[in-house]
PDB file of N, CA and C in Angstrom:
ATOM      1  N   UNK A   1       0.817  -1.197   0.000  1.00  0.00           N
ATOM      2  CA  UNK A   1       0.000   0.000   0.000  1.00  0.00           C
ATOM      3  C   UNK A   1       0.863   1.265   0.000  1.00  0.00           C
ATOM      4  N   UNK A   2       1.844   1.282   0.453  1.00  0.00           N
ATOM      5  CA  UNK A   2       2.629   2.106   0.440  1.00  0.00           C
ATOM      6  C   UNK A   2       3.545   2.726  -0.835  1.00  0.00           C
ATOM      7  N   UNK A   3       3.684   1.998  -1.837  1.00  0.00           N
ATOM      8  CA  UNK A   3       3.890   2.208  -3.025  1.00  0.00           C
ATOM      9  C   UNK A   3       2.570   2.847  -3.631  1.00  0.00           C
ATOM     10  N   UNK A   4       1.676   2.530  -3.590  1.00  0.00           N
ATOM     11  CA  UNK A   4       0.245   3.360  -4.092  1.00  0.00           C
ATOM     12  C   UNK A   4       0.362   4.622  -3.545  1.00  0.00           C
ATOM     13  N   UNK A   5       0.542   4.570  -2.753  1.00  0.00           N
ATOM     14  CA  UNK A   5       0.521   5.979  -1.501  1.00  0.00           C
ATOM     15  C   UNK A   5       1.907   6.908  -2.134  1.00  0.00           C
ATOM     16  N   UNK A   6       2.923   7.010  -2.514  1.00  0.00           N
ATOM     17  CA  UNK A   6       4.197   7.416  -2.941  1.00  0.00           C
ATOM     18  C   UNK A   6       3.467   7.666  -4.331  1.00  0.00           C
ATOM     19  N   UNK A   7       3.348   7.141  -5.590  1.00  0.00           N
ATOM     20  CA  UNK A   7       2.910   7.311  -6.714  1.00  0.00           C
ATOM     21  C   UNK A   7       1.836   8.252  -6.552  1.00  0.00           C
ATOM     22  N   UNK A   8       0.816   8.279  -5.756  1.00  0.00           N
ATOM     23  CA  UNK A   8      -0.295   9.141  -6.081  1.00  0.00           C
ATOM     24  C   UNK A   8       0.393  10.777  -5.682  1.00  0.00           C
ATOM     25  N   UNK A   9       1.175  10.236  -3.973  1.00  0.00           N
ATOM     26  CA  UNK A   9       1.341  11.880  -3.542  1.00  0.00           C
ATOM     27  C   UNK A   9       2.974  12.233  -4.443  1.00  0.00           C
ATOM     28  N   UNK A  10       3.341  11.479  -5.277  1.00  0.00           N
ATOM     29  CA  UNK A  10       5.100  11.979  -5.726  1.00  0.00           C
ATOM     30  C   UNK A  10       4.011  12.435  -7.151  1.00  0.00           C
ATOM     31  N   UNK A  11       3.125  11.855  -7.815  1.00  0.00           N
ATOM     32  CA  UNK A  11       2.123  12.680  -8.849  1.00  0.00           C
ATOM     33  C   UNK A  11       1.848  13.974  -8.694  1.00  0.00           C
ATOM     34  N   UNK A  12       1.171  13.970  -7.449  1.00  0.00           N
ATOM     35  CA  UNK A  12       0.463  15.440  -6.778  1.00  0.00           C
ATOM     36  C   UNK A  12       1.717  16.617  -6.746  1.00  0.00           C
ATOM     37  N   UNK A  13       2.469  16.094  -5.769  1.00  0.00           N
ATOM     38  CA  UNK A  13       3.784  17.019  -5.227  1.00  0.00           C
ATOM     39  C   UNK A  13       4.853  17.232  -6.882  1.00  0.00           C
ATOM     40  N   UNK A  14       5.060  16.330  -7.781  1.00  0.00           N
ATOM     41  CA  UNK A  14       5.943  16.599  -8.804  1.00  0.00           C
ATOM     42  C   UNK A  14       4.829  17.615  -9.975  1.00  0.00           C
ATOM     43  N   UNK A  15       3.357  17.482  -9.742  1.00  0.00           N
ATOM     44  CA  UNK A  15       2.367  18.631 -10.676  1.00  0.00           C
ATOM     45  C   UNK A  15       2.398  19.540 -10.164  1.00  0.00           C
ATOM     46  N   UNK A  16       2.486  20.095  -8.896  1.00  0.00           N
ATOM     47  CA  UNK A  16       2.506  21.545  -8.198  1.00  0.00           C
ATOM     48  C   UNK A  16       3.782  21.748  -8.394  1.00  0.00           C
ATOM     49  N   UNK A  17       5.062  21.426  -8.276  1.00  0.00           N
ATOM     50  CA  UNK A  17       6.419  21.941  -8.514  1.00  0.00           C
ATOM     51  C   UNK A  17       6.692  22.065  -9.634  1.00  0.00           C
ATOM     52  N   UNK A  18       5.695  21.454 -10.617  1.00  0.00           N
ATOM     53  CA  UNK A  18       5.974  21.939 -12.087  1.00  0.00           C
ATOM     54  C   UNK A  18       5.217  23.095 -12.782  1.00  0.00           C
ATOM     55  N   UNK A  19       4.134  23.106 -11.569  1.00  0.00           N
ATOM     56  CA  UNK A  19       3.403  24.556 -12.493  1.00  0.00           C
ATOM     57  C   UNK A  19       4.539  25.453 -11.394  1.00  0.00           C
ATOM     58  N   UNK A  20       4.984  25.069 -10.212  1.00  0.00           N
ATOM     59  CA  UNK A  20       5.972  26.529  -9.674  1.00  0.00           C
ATOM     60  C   UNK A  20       6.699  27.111 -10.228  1.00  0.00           C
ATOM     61  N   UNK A  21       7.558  25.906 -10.863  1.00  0.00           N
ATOM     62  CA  UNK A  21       8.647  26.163 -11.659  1.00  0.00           C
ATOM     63  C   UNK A  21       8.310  26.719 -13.298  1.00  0.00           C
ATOM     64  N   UNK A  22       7.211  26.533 -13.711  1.00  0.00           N
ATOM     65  CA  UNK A  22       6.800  26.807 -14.958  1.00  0.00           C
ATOM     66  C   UNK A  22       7.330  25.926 -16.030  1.00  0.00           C
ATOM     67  N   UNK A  23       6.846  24.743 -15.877  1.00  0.00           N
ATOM     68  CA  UNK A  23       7.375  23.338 -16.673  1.00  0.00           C
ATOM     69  C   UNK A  23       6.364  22.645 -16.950  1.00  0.00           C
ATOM     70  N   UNK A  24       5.020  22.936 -16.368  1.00  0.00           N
ATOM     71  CA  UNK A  24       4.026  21.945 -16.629  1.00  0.00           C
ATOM     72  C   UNK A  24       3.621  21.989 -18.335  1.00  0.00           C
ATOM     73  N   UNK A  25       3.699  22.719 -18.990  1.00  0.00           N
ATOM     74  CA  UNK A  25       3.552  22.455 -20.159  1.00  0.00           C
ATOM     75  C   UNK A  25       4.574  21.329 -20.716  1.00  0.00           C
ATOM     76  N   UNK A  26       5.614  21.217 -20.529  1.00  0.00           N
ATOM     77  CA  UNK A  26       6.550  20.062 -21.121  1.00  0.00           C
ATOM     78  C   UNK A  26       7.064  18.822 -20.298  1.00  0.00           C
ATOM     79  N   UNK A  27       6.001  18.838 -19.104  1.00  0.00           N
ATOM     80  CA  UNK A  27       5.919  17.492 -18.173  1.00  0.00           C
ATOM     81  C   UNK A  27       4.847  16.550 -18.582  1.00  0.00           C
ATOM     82  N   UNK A  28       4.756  15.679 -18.834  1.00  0.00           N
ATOM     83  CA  UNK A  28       3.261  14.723 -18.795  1.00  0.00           C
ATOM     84  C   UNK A  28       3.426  13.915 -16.956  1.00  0.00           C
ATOM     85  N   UNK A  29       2.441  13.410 -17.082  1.00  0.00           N
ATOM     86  CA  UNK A  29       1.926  12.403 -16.005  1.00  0.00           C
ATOM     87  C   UNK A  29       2.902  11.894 -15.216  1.00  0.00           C
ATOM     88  N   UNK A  30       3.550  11.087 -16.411  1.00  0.00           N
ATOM     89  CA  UNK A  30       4.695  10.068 -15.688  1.00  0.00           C
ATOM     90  C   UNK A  30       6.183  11.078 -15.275  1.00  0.00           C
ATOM     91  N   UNK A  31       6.316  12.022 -15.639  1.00  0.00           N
ATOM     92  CA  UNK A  31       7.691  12.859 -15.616  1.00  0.00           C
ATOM     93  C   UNK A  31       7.017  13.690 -14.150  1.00  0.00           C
ATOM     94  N   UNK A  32       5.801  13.976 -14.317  1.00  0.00           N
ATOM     95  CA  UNK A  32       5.548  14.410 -12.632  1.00  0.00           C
ATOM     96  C   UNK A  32       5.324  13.521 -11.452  1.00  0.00           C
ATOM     97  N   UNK A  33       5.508  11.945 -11.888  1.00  0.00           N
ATOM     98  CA  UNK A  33       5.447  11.077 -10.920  1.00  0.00           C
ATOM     99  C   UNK A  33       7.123  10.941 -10.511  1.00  0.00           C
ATOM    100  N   UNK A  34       7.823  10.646 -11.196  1.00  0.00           N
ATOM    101  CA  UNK A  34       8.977  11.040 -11.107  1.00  0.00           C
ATOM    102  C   UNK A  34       9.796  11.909 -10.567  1.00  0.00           C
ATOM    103  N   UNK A  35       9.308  12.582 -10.529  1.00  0.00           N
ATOM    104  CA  UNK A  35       9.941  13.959 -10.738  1.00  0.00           C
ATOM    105  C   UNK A  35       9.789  13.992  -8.645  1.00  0.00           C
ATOM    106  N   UNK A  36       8.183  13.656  -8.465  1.00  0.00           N
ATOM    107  CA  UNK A  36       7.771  14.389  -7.319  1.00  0.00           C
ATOM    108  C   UNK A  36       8.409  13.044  -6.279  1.00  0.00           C
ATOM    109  N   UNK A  37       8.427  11.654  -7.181  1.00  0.00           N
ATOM    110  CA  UNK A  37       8.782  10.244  -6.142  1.00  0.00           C
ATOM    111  C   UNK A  37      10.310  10.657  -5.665  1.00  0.00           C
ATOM    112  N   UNK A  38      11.882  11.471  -7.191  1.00  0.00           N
ATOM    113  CA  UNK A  38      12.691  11.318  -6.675  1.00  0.00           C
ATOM    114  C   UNK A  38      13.049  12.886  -5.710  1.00  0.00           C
ATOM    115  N   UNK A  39      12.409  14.339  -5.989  1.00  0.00           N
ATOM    116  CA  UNK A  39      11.899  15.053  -5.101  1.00  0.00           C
ATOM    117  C   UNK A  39      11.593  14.590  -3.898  1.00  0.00           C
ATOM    118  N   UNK A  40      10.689  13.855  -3.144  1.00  0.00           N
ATOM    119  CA  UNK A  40      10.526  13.667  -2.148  1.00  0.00           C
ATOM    120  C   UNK A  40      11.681  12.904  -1.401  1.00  0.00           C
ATOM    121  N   UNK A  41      12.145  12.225  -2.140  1.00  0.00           N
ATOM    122  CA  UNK A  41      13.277  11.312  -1.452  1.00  0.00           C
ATOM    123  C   UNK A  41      15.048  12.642  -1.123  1.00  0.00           C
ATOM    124  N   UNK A  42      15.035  13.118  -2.088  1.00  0.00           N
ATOM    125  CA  UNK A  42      15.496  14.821  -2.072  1.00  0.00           C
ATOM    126  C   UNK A  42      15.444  15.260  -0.895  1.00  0.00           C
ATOM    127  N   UNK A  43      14.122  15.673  -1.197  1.00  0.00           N
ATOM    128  CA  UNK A  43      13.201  16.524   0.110  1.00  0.00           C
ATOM    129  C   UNK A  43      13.718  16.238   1.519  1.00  0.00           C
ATOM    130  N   UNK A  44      13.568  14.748   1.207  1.00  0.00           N
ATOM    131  CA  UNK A  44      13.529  14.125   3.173  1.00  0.00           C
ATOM    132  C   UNK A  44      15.104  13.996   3.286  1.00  0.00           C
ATOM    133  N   UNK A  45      15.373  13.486   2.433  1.00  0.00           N
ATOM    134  CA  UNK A  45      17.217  13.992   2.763  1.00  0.00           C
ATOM    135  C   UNK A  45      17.265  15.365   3.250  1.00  0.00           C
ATOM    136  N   UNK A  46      17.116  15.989   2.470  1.00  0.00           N
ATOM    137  CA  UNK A  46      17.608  17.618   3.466  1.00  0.00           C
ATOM    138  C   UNK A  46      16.898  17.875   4.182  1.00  0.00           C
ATOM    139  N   UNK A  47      16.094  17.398   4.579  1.00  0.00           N
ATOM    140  CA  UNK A  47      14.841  17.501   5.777  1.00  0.00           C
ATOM    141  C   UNK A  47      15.664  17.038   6.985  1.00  0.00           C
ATOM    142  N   UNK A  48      15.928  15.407   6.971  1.00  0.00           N
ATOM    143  CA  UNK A  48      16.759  14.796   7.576  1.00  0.00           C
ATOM    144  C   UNK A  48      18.397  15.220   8.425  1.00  0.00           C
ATOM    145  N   UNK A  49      18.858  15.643   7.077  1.00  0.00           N
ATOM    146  CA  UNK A  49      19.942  16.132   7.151  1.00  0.00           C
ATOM    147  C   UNK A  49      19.997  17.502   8.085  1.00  0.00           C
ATOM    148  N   UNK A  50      19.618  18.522   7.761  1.00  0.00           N
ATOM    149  CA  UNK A  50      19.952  19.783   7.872  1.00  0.00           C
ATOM    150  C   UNK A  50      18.686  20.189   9.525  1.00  0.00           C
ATOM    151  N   UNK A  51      17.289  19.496   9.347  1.00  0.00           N
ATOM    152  CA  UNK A  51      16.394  20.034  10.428  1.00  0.00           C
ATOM    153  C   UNK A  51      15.829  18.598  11.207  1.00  0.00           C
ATOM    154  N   UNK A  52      16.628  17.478  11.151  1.00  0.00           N
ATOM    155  CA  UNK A  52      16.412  16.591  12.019  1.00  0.00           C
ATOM    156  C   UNK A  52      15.093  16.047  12.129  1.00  0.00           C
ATOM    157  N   UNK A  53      14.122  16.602  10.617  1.00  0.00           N
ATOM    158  CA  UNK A  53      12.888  15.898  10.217  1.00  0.00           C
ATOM    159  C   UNK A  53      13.159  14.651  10.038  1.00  0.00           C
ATOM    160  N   UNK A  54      12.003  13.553   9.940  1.00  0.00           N
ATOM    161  CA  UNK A  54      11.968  12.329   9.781  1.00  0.00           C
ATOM    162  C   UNK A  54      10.706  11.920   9.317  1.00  0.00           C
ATOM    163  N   UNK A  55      10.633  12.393   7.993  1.00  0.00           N
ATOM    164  CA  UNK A  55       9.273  12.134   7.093  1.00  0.00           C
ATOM    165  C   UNK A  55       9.498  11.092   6.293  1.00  0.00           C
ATOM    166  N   UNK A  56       8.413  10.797   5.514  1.00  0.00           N
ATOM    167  CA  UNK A  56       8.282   9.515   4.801  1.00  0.00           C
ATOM    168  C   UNK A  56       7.216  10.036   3.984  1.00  0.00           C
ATOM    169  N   UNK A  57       7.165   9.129   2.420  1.00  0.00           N
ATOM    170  CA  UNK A  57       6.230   9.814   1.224  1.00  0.00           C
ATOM    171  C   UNK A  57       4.938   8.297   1.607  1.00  0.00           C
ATOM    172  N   UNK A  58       5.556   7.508   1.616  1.00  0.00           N
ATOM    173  CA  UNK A  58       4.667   6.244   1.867  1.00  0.00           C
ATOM    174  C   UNK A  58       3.736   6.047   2.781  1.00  0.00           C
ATOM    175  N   UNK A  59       3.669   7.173   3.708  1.00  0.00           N
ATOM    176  CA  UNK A  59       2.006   7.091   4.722  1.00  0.00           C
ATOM    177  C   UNK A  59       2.090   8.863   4.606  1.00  0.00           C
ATOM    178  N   UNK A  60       0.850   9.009   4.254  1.00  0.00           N
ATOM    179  CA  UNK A  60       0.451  10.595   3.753  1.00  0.00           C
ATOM    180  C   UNK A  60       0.299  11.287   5.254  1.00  0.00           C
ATOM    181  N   UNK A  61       1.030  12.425   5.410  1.00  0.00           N
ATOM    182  CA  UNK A  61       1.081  13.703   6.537  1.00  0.00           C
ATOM    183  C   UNK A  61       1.477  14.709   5.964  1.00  0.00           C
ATOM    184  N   UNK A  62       1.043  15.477   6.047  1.00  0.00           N
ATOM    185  CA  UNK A  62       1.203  16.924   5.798  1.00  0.00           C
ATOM    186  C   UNK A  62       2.451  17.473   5.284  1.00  0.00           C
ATOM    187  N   UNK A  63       3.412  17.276   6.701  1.00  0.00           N
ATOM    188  CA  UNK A  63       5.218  17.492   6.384  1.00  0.00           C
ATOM    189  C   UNK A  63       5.454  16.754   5.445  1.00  0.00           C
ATOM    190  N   UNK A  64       5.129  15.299   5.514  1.00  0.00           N
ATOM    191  CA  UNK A  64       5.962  14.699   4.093  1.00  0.00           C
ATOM    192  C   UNK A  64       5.918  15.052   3.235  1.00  0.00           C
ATOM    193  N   UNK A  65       4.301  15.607   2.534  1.00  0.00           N
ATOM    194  CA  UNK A  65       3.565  16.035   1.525  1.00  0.00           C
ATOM    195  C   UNK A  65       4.483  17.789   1.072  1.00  0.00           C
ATOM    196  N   UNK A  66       4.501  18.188   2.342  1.00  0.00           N
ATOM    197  CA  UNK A  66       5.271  19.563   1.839  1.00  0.00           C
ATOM    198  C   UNK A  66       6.828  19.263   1.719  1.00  0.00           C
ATOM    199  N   UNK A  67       7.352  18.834   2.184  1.00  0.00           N
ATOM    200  CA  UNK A  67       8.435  17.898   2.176  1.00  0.00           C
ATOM    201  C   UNK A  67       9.224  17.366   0.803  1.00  0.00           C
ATOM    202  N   UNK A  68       8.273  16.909   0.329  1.00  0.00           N
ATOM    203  CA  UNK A  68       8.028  16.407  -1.193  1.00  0.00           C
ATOM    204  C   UNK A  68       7.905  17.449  -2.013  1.00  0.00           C
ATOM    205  N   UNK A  69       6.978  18.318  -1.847  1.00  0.00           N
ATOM    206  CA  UNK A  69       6.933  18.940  -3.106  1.00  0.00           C
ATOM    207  C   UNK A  69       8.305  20.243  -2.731  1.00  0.00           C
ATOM    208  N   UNK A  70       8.705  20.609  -1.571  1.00  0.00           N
ATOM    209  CA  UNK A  70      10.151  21.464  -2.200  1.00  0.00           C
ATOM    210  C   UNK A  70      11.343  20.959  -2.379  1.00  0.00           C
ATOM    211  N   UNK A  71      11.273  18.893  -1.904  1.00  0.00           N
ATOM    212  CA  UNK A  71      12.350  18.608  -2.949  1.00  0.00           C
ATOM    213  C   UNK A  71      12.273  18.696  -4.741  1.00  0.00           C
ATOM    214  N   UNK A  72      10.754  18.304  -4.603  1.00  0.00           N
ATOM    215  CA  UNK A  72      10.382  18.169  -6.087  1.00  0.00           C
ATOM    216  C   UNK A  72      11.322  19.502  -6.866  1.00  0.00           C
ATOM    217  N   UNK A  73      10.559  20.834  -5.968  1.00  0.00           N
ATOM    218  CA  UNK A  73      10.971  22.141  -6.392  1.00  0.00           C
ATOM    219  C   UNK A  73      12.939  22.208  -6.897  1.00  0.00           C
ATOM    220  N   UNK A  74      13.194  21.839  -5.335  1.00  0.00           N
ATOM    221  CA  UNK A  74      14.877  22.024  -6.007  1.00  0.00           C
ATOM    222  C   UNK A  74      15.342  20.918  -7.004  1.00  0.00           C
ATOM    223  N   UNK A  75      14.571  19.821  -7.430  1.00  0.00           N
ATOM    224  CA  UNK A  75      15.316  18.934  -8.131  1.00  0.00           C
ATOM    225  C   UNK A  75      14.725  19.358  -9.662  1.00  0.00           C
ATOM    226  N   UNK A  76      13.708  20.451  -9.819  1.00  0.00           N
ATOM    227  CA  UNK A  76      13.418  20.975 -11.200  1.00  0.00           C
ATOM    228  C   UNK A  76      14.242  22.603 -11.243  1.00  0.00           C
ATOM    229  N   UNK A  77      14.468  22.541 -10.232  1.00  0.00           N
ATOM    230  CA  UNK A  77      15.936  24.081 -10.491  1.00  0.00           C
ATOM    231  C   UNK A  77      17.351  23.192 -10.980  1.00  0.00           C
ATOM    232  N   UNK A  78      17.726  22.364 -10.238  1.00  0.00           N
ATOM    233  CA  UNK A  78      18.740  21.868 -10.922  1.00  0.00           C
ATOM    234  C   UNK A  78      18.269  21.762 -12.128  1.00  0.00           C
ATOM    235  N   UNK A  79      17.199  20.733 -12.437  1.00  0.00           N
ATOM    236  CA  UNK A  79      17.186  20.249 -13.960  1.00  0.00           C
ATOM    237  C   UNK A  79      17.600  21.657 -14.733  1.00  0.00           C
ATOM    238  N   UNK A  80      16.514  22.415 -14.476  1.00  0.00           N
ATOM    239  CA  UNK A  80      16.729  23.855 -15.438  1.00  0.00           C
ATOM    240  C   UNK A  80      18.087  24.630 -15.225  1.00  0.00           C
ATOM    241  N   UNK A  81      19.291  24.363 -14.375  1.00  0.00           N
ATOM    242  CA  UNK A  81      20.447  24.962 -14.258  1.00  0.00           C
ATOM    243  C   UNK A  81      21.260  23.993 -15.019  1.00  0.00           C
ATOM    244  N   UNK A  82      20.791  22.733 -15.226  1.00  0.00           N
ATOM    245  CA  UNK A  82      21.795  21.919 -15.781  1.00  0.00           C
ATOM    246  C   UNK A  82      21.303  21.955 -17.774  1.00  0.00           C
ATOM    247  N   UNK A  83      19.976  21.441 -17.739  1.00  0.00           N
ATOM    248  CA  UNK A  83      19.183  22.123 -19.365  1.00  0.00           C
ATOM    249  C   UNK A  83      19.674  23.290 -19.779  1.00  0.00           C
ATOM    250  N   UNK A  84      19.309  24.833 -19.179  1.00  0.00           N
ATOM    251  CA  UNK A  84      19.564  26.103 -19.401  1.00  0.00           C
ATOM    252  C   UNK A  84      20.076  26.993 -19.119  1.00  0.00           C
ATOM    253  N   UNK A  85      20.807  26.738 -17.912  1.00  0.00           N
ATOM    254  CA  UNK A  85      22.116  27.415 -17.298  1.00  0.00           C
ATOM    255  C   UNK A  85      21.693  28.696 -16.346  1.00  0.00           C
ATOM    256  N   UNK A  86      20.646  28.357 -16.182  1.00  0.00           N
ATOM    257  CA  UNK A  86      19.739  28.993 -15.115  1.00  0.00           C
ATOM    258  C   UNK A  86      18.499  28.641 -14.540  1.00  0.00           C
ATOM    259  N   UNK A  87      18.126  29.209 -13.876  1.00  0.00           N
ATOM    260  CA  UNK A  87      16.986  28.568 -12.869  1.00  0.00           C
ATOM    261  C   UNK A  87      15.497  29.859 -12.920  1.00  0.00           C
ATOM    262  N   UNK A  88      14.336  29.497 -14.058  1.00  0.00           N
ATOM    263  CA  UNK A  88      13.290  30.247 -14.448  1.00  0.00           C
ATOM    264  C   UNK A  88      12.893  30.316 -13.260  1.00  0.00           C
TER     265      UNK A  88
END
């Protein structure tokens, strides 16, 4: 169940970091599942790391959920610093 649970909210969290970033036009479905599954894992690393959070994408709470979507966020600034040599 927990894999269901990651796919739906790394969907959710990788579609809101792509309209942030202004990418949702050249994301489909699966690139925002992606995007938001390896984001969240991102996310909770520096969550982990830096503020001694201890979230998880696989049982839905709030923190994880926000968690997720501003790894999502910094892992579509890289993309666009590494694509375009800046960050839209």
């Amino acid at each position: 169940m927990g894999w269901i649970i990651a796919i739906i909210v790394g969907g959710v969290a990788g579609w809101l970091a792509s309209m942030v970033m202004a990418r949702d036009a050249s994301m489909g479905i699966i690139m925002n599942i992606i995007v938001g599954i390896i984001g969240a894992l991102l996310g909770n690393w520096i969550a982990n790391a830096f503020l001694g959070m201890d979230t998880t994408i696989q049982t839905f709470n709030l923190p994880g959920f926000l968690v997720a979507i501003v790894g999502a966020i910094v892992l579509l600034a890289i993309v666009n610093l590494v694509q375009r040599g800046r960050v839209r």
